[in-house]
C-alpha atoms as a PDB file:
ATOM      1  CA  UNK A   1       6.731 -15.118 -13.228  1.00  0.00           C
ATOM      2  CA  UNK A   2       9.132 -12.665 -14.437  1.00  0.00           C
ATOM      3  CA  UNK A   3       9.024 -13.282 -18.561  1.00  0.00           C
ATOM      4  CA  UNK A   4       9.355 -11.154 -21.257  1.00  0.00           C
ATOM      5  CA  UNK A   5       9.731  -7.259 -19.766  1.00  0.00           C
ATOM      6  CA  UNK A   6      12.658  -5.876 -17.315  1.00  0.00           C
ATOM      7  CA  UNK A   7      12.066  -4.781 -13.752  1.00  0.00           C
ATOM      8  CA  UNK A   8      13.885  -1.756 -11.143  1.00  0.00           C
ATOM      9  CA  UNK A   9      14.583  -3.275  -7.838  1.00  0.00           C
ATOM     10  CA  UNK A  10      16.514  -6.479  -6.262  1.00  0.00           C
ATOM     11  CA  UNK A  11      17.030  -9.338  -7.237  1.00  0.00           C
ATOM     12  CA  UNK A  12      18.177 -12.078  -5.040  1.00  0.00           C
ATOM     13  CA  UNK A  13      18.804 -15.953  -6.745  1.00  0.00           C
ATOM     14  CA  UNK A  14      16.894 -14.672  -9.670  1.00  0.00           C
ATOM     15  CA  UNK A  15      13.761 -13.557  -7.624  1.00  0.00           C
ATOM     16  CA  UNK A  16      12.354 -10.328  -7.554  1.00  0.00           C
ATOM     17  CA  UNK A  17      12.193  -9.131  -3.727  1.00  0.00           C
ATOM     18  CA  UNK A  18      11.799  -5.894  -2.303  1.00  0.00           C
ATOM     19  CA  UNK A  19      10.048  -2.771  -4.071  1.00  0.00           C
ATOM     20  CA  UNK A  20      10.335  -1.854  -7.609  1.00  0.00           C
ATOM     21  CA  UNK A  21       9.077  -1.537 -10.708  1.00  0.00           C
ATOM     22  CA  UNK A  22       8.458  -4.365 -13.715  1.00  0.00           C
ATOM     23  CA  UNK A  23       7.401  -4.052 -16.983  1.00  0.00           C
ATOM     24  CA  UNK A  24       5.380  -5.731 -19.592  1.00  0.00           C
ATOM     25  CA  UNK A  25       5.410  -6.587 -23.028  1.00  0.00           C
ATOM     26  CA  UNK A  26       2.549  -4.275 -24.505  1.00  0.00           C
ATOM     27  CA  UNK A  27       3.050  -1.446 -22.068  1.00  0.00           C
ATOM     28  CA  UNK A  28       1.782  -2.305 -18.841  1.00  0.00           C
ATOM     29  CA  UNK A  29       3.927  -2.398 -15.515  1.00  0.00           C
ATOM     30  CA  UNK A  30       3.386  -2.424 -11.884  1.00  0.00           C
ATOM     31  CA  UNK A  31       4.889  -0.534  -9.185  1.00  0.00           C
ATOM     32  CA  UNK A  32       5.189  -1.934  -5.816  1.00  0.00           C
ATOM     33  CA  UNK A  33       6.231  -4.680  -3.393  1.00  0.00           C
ATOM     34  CA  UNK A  34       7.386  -8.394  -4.604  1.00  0.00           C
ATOM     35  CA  UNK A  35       8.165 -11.604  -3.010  1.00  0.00           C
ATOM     36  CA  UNK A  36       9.763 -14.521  -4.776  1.00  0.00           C
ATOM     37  CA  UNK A  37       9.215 -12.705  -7.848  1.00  0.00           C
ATOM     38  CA  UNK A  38       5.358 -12.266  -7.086  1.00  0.00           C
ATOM     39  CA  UNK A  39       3.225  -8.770  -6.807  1.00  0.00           C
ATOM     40  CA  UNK A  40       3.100  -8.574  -3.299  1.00  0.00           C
ATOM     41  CA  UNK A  41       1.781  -5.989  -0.724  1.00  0.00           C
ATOM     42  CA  UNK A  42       0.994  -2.341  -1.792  1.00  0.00           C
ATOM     43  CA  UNK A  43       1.268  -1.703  -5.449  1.00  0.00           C
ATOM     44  CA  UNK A  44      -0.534  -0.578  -8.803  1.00  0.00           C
ATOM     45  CA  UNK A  45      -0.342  -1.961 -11.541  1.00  0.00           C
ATOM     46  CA  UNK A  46      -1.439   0.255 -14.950  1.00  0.00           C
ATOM     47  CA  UNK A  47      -3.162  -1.528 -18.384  1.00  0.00           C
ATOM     48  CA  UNK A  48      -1.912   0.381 -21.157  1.00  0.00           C
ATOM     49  CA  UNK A  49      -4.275  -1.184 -23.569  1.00  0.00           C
ATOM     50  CA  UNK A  50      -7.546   0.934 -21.894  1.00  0.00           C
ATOM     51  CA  UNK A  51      -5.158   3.420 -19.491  1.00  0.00           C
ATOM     52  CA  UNK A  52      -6.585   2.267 -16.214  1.00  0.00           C
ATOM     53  CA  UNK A  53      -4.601   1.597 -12.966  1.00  0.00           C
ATOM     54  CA  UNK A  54      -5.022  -0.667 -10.181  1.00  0.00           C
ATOM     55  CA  UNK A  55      -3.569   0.638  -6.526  1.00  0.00           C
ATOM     56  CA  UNK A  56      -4.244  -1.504  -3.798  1.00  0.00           C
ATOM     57  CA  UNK A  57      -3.119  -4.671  -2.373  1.00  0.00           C
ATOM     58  CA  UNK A  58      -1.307  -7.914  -3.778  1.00  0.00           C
ATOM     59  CA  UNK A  59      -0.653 -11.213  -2.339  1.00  0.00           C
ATOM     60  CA  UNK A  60       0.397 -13.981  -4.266  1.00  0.00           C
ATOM     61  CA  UNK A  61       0.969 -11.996  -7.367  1.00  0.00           C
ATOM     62  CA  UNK A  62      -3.073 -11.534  -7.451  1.00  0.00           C
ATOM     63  CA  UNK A  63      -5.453  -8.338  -6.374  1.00  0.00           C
ATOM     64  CA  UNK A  64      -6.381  -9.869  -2.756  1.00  0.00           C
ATOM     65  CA  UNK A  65      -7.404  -6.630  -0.405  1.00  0.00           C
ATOM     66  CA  UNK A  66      -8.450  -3.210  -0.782  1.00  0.00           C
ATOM     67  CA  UNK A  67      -7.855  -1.794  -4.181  1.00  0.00           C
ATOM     68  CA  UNK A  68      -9.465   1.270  -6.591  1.00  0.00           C
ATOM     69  CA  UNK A  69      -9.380   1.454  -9.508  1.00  0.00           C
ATOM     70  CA  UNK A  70      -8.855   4.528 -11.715  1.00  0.00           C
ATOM     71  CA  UNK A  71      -9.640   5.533 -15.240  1.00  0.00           C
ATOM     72  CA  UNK A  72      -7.740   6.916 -18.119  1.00  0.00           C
ATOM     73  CA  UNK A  73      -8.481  10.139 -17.028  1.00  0.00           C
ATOM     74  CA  UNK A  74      -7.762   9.549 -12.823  1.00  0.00           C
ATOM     75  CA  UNK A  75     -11.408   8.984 -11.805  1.00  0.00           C
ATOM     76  CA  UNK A  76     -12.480   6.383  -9.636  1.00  0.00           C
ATOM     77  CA  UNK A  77     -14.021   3.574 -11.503  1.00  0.00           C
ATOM     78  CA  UNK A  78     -14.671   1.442  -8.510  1.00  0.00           C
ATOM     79  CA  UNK A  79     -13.306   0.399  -5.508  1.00  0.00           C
ATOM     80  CA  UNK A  80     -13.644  -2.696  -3.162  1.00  0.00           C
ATOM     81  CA  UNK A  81     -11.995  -5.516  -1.892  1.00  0.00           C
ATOM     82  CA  UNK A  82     -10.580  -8.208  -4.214  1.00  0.00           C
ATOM     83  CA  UNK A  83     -10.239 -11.519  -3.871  1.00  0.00           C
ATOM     84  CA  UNK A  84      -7.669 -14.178  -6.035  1.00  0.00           C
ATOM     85  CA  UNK A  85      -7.658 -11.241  -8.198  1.00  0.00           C
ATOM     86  CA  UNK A  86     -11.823 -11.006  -8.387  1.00  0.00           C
ATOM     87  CA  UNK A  87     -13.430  -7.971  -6.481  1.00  0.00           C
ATOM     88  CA  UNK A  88     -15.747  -9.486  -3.898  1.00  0.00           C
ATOM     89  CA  UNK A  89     -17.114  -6.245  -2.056  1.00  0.00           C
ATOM     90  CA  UNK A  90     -17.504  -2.568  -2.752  1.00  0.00           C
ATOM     91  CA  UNK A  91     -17.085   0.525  -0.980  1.00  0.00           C
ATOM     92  CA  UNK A  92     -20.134   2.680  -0.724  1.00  0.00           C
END
């Protein structure tokens, strides 16, 4: 859910729908689509506790899809597809 931070975008019947922005308690925040207040579609989401960000796809709120994942300093770290939020492949 939608606990404890403040989001940029709409917000129908106190769902988050639509693209925008939502932030965490301790710094992190993703950027991307939502559906019934769920990370949904294209987004990335950053960890500010090691400075590494996610972009990829979302469904159910969890990493399902293509996704990379970059360093503090922009590198690749890896890339793949993810699964329930686990990566399950990588890309050579």
């Amino acid at each position: 859910g939608c606990i404890g931070g403040h989001r940029n975008g709409e917000n129908l019947d106190w769902y988050i729908y639509g693209n925008g922005t939502y932030y965490y308690d301790g710094g992190d925040y993703y950027t991307g689509g939502w559906a019934a207040s769920n990370r949904q579609g294209t987004g990335s989401y950053y960890w500010a506790e090691d400075d590494r960000t996610f972009v990829g796809q979302w469904s159910a709120g969890a990493r399902n899809g293509a996704g990379v994942v970059y360093d503090e300093n922009q590198n690749i770290e890896h890339s793949g597809i993810w699964f329930n939020g686990a990566q399950v492949g990588i890309f050579e």
